[in-house]
Protein backbone atom coordinates (compact mmCIF):
# COMPACT_ATOMS: atom_id res chain seq x y z
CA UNK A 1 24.12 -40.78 -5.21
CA UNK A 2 24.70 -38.92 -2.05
CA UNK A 3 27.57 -37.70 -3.54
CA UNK A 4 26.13 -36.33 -6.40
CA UNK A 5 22.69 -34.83 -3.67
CA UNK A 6 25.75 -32.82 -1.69
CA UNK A 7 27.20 -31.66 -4.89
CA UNK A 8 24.05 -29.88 -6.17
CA UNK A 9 23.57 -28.28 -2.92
CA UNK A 10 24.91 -24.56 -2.59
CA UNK A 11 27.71 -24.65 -0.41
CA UNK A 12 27.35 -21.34 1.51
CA UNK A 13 24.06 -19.63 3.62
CA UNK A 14 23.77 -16.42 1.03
CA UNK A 15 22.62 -19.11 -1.79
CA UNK A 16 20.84 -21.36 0.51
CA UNK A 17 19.36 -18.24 1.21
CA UNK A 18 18.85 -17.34 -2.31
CA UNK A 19 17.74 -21.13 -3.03
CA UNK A 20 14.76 -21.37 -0.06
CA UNK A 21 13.66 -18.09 -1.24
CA UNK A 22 12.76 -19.05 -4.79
CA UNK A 23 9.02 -19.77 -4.03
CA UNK A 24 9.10 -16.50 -2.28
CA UNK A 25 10.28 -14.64 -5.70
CA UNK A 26 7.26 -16.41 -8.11
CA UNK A 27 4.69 -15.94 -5.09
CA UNK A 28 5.39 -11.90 -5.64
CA UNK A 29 5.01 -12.04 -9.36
CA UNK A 30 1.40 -11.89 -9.91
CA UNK A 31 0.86 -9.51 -6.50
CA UNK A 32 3.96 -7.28 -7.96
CA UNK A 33 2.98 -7.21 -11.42
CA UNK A 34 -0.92 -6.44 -10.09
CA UNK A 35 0.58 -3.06 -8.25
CA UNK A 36 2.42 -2.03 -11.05
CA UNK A 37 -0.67 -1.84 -13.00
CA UNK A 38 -2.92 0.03 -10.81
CA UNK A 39 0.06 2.34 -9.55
CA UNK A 40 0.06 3.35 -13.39
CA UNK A 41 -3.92 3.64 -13.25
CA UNK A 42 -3.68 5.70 -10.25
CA UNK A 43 -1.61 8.15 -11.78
CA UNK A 44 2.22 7.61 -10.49
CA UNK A 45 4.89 7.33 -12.90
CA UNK A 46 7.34 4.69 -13.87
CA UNK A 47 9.65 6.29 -11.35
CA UNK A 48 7.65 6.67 -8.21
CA UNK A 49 6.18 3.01 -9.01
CA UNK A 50 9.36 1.55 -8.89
CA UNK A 51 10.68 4.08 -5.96
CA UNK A 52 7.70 2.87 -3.71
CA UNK A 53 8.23 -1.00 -4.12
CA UNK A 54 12.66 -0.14 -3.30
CA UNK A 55 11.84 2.01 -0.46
CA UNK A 56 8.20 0.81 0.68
CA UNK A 57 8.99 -2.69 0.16
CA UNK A 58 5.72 -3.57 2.14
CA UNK A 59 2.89 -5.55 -0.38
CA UNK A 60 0.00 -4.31 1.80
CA UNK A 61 0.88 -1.27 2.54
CA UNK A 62 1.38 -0.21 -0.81
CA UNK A 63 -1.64 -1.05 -1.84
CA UNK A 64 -3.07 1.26 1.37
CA UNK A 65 -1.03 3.93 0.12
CA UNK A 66 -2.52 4.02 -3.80
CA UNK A 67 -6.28 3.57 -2.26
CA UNK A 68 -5.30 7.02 0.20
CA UNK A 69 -3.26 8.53 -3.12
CA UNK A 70 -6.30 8.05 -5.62
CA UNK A 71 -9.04 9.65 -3.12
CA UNK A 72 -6.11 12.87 -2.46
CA UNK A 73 -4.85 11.93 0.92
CA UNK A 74 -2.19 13.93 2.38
CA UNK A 75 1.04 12.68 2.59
CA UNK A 76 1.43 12.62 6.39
CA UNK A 77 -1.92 10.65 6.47
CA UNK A 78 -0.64 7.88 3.68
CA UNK A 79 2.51 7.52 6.09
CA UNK A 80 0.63 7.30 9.70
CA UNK A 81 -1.38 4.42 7.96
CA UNK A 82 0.97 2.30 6.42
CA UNK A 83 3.00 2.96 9.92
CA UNK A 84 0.04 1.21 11.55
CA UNK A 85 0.05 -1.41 8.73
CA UNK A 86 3.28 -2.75 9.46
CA UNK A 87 3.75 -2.28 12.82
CA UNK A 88 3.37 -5.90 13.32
CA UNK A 89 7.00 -5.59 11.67
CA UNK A 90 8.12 -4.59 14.93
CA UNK A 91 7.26 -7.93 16.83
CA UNK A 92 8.30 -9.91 13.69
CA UNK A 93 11.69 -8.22 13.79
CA UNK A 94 11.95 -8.71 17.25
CA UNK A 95 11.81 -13.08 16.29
CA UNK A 96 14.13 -13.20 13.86
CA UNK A 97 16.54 -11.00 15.57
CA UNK A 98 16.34 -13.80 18.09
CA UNK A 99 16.46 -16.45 15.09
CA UNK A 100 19.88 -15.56 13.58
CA UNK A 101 22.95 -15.31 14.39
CA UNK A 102 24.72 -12.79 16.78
CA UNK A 103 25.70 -10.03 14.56
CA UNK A 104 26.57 -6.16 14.49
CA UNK A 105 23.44 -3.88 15.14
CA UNK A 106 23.71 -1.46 11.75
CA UNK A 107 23.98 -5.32 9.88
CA UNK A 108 20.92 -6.59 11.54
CA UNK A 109 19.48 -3.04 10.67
CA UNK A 110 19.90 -3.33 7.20
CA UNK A 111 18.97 -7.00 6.64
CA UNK A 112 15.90 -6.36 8.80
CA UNK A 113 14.49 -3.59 6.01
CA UNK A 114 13.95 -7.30 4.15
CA UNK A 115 11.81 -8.90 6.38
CA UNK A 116 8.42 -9.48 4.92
CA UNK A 117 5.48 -12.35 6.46
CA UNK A 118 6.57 -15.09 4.05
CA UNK A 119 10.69 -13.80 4.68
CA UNK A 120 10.08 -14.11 8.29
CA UNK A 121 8.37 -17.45 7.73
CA UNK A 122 11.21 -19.17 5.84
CA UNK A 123 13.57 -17.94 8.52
CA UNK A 124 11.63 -18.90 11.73
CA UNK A 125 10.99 -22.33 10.17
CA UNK A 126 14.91 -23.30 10.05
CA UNK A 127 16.14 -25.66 12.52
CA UNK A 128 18.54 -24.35 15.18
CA UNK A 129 20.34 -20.69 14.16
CA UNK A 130 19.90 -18.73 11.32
CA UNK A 131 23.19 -17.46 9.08
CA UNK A 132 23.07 -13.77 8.31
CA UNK A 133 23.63 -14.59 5.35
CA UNK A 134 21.03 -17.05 4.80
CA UNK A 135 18.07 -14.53 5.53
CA UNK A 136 19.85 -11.79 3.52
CA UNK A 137 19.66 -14.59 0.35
CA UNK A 138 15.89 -14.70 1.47
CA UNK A 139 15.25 -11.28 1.84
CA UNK A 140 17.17 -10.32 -1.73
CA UNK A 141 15.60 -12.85 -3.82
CA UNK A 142 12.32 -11.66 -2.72
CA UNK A 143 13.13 -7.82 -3.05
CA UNK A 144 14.75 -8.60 -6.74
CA UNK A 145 11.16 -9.84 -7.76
CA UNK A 146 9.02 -7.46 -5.80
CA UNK A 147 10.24 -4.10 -7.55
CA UNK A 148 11.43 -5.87 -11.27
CA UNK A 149 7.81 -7.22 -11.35
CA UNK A 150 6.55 -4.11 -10.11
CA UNK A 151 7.91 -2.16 -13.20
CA UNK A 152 7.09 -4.86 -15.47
CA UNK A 153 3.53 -4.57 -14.02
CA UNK A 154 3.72 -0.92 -14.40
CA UNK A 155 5.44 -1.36 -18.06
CA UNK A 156 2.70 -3.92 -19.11
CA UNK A 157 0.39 -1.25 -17.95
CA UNK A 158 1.45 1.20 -20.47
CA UNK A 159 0.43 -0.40 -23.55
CA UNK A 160 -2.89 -0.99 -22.59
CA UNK A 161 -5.58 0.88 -23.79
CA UNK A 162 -6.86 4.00 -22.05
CA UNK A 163 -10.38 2.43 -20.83
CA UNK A 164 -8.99 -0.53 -19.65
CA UNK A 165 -6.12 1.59 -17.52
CA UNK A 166 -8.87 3.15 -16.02
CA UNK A 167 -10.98 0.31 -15.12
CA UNK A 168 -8.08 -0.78 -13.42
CA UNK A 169 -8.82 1.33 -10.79
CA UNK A 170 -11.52 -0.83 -9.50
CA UNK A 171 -9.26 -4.33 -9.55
CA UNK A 172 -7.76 -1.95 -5.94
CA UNK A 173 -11.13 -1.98 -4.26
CA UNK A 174 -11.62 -5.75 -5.36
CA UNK A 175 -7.84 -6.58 -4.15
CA UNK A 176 -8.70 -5.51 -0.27
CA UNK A 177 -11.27 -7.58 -0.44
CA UNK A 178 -9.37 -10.28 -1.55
CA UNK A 179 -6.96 -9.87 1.08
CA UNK A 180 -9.85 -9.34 3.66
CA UNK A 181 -12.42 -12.44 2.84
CA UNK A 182 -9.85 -15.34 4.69
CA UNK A 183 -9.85 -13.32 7.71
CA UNK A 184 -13.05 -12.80 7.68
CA UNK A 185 -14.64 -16.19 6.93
CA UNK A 186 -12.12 -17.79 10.11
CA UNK A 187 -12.76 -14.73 12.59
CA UNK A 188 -15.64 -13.28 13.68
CA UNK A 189 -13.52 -10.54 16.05
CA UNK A 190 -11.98 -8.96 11.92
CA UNK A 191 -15.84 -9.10 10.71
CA UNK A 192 -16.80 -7.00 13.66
CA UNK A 193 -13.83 -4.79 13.41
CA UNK A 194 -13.98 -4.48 9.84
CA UNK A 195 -17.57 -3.45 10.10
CA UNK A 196 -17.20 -1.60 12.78
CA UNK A 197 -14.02 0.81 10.71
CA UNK A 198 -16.19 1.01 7.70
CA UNK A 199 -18.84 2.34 10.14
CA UNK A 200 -16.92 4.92 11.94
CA UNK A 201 -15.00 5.96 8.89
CA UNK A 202 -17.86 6.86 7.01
CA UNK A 203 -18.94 9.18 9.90
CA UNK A 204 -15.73 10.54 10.67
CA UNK A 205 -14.81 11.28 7.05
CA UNK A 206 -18.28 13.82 6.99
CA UNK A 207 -16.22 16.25 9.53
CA UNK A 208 -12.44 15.19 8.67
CA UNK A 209 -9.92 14.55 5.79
CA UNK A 210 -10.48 11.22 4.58
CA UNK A 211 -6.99 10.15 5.26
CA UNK A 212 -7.34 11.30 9.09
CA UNK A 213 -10.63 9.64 8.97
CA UNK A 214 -9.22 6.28 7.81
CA UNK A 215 -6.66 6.54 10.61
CA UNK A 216 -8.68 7.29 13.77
CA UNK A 217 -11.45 4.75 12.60
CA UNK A 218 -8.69 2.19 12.42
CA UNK A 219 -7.16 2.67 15.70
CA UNK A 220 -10.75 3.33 17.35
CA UNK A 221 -12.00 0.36 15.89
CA UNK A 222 -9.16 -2.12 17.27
CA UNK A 223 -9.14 -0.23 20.79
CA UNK A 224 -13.09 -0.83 21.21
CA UNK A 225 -12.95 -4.48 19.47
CA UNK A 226 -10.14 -5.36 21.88
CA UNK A 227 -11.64 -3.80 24.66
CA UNK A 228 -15.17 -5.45 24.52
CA UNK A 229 -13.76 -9.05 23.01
CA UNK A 230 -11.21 -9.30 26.44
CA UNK A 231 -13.84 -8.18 28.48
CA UNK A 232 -16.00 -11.12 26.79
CA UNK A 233 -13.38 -13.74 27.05
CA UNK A 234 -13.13 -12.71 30.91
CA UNK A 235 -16.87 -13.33 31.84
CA UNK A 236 -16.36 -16.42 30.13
CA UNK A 237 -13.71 -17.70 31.93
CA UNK A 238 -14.85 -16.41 35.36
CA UNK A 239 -18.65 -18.45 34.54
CA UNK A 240 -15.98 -21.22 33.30
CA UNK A 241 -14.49 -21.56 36.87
């Protein structure tokens, strides 16, 4: 029996890779085939869909970027903002690179453009040093789905009728607040800086481009938030001693 266990197993770290990223791959579908539809009901073609999801490669802030496109933000505005949506990229990069193995620079580079949360989960999670090629199985098998479903989503999207393609517009709205809601109901520092954004962008956006409007309220809105929870958790610890 043992035997026939090592026998099924792939033998090197690309399809190990490939194998522990499978629930990665159907996880994407529904998310990939969700932002193919609404890219088609925002108004981009089958081209820049698909272009976006090879290049972008970044669930969220693709999703940013087709709320900015469908109220006419700039491009310099749509890339400052999904800039500061991934940024957490940087420390998450920063893990792994410590993860795997040694390897050249330009390699870890290119593998690194394939890091995503639930990529960077799977590889973290393994005991004792990551393969390159492992992570690069990972980070494929989850690419492959994101921009096939992507232009099936957009494909699907298509045939349906007019009304409905346009009603689709409001499933964007309703997916932020999807993705918002868990934060929300465990963290009462997001409700305040959520509330606090919405707040400052709707002033803001009365004297400035909505895009740059979106942008400062963000970064306003996590300075102040920051500022005034660390200032909390101080007195609290200074009454605590």
């Amino acid at each position: 029996m043992a035997t026939l266990v090592s026998a099924n197993q792939p033998n090197n770290s690309f399809m190990k890779g490939i194998f522990a990223g499978i629930g990665i791959a159907i996880g994407y579908t529904p998310a990939a085939i969700t932002f193919g539809l609404l890219a088609k009901s925002t108004g981009l073609g089958f081209t820049e869909t698909v272009a976006m999801s090879m290049f972008v490669f970044a669930g969220a802030a693709q999703y940013m970027a087709l709320n900015l496109i469908a109220i006419g933000t700039g491009a310099l505005e749509i890339i400052f903002t999904t800039f500061i949506v991934n940024i957490r990229h940087l420390l998450m990069s920063a893990a792994v690179s410590e993860k795997v193995e040694h390897e050249h620079p330009i390699k870890k580079a290119l593998y690194s453009f394939g890091i995503t949360d639930e990529v960077f989960a799977v590889t973290t999670t393994q005991e004792g040093t990551v393969k390159t090629g492992f992570i690069v199985g990972v980070a494929s098998i989850a690419y492959g789905s994101w921009v096939i479903n992507s232009a099936l989503g957009y494909l699907v999207g298509s045939i349906l009728p007019e009304t409905l393609q346009q009603s689709m517009a409001i499933a964007l709205y309703a997916m932020f607040i999807a993705l918002l809601m868990p934060s929300l109901k465990k963290h009462r520092k997001v409700v305040s800086l959520a509330v606090f954004a919405a707040i400052l962008n709707l002033i803001l956006s009365q004297f400035i481009p909505s895009g740059w409007a979106i942008i400062l309220a963000t970064l306003t809105s996590c300075i102040v938030i920051e500022l005034i929870v660390g200032k909390a958790e101080g007195v609290s610890n200074s009454n605590g001693d």
